[in-house]
C-alpha atoms as a PDB file:
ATOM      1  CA  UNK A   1     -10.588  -8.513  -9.933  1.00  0.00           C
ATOM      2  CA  UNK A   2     -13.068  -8.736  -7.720  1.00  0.00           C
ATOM      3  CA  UNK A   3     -14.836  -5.697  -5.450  1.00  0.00           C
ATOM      4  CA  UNK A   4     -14.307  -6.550  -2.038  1.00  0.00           C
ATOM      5  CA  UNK A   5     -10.349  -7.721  -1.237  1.00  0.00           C
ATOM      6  CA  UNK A   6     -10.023  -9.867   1.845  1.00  0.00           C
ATOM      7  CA  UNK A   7      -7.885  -8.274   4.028  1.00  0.00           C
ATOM      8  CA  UNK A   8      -4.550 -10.418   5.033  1.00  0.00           C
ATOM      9  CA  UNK A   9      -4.462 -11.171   9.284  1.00  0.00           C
ATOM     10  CA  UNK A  10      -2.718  -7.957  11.129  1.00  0.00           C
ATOM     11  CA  UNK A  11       0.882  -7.274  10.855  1.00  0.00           C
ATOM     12  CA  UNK A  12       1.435  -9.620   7.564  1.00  0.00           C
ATOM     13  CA  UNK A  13       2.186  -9.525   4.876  1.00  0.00           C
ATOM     14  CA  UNK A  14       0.454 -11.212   2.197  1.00  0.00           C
ATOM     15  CA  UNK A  15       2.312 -13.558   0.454  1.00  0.00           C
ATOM     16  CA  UNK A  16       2.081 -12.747  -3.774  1.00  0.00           C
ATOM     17  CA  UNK A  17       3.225  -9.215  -2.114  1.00  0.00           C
ATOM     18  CA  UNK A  18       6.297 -10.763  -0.535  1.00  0.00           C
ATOM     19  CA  UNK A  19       9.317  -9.157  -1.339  1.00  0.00           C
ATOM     20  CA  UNK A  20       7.648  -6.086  -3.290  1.00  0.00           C
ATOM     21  CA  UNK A  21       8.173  -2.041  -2.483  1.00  0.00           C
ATOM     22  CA  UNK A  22       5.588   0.001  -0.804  1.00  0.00           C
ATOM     23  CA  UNK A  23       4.589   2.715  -2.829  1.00  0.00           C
ATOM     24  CA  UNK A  24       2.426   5.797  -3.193  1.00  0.00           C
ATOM     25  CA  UNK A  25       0.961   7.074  -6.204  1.00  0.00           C
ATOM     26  CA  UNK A  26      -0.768  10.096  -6.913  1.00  0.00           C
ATOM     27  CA  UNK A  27      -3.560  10.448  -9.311  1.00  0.00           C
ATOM     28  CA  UNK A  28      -2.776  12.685 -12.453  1.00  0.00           C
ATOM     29  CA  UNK A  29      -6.141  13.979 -13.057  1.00  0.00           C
ATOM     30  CA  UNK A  30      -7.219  14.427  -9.289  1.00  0.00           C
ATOM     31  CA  UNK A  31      -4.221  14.345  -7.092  1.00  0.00           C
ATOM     32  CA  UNK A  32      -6.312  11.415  -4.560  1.00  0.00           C
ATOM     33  CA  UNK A  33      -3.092   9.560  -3.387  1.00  0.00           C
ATOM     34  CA  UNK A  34      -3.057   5.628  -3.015  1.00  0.00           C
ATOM     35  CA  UNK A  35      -0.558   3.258  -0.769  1.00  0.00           C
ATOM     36  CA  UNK A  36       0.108   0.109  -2.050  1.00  0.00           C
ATOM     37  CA  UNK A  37       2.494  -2.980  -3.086  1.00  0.00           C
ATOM     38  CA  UNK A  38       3.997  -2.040  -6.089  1.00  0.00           C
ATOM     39  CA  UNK A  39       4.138  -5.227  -8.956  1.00  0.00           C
ATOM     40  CA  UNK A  40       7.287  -4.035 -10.900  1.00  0.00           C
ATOM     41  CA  UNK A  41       6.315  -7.287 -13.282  1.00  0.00           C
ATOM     42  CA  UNK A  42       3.429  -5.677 -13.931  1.00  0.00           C
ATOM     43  CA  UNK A  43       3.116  -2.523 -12.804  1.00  0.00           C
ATOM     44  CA  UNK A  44       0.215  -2.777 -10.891  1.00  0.00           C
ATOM     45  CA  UNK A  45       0.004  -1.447  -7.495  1.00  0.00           C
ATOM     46  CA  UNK A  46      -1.986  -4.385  -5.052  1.00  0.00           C
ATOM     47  CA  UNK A  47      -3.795  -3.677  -2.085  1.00  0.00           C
ATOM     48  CA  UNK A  48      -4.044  -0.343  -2.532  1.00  0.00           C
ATOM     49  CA  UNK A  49      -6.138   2.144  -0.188  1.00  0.00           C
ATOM     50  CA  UNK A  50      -6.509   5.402  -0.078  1.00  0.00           C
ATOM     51  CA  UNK A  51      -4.171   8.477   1.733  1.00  0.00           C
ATOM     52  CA  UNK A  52      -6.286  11.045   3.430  1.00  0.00           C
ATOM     53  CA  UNK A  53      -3.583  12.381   5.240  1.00  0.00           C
ATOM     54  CA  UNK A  54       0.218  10.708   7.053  1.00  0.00           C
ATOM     55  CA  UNK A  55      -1.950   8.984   9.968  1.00  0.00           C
ATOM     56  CA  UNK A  56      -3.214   6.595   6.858  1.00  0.00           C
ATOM     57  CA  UNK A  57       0.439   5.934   5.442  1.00  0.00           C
ATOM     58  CA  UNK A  58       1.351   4.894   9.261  1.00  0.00           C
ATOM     59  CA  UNK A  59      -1.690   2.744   9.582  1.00  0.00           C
ATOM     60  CA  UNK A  60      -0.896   0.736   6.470  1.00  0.00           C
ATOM     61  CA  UNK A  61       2.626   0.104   8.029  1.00  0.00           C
ATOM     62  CA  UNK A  62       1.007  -1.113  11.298  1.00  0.00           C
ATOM     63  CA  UNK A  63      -1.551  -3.067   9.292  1.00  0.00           C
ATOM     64  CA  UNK A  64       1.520  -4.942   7.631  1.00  0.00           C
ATOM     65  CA  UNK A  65       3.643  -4.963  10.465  1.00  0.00           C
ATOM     66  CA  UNK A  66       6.772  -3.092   8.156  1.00  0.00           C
ATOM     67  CA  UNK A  67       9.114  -1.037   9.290  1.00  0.00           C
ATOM     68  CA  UNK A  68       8.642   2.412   7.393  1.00  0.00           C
ATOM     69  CA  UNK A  69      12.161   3.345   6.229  1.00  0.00           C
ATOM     70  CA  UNK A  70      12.802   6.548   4.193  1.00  0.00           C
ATOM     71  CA  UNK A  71      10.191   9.710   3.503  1.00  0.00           C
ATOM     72  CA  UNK A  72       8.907  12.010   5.686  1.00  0.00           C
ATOM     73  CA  UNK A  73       8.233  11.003   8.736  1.00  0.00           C
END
């Protein structure tokens, strides 16, 4: 895995992600949260970036160009 992730074009999204669940985990240790596409295979959670605060959950929808569905809103 390499340090810098190229980012897929706006509003799509990328294709080994295709058909995965968005998901946001917390960190045990510090509470940081992360957003994501959760690998159930694998468990691993792929493009990941971190929540400051609900404006960055809605930009990671926009970025992808899903529909959020569920949560708070």
């Amino acid at each position: 895995m390499g340090l810098f992730v190229k980012r897929p074009d706006r509003g799509k999204v990328p294709e080994e992600c295709a058909g995965m669940e968005v998901r946001i985990q917390s960190s045990a240790c510090t509470g940081e949260k992360t957003i994501g596409f959760f690998d159930r295979r694998t468990g691993r959670l792929m493009y990941g970036e971190l929540v400051l605060g609900e404006e960055d959950i809605q930009r990671f929808y926009e970025r992808y160009g899903i529909e959020k569905t569920g949560g708070p809103k």
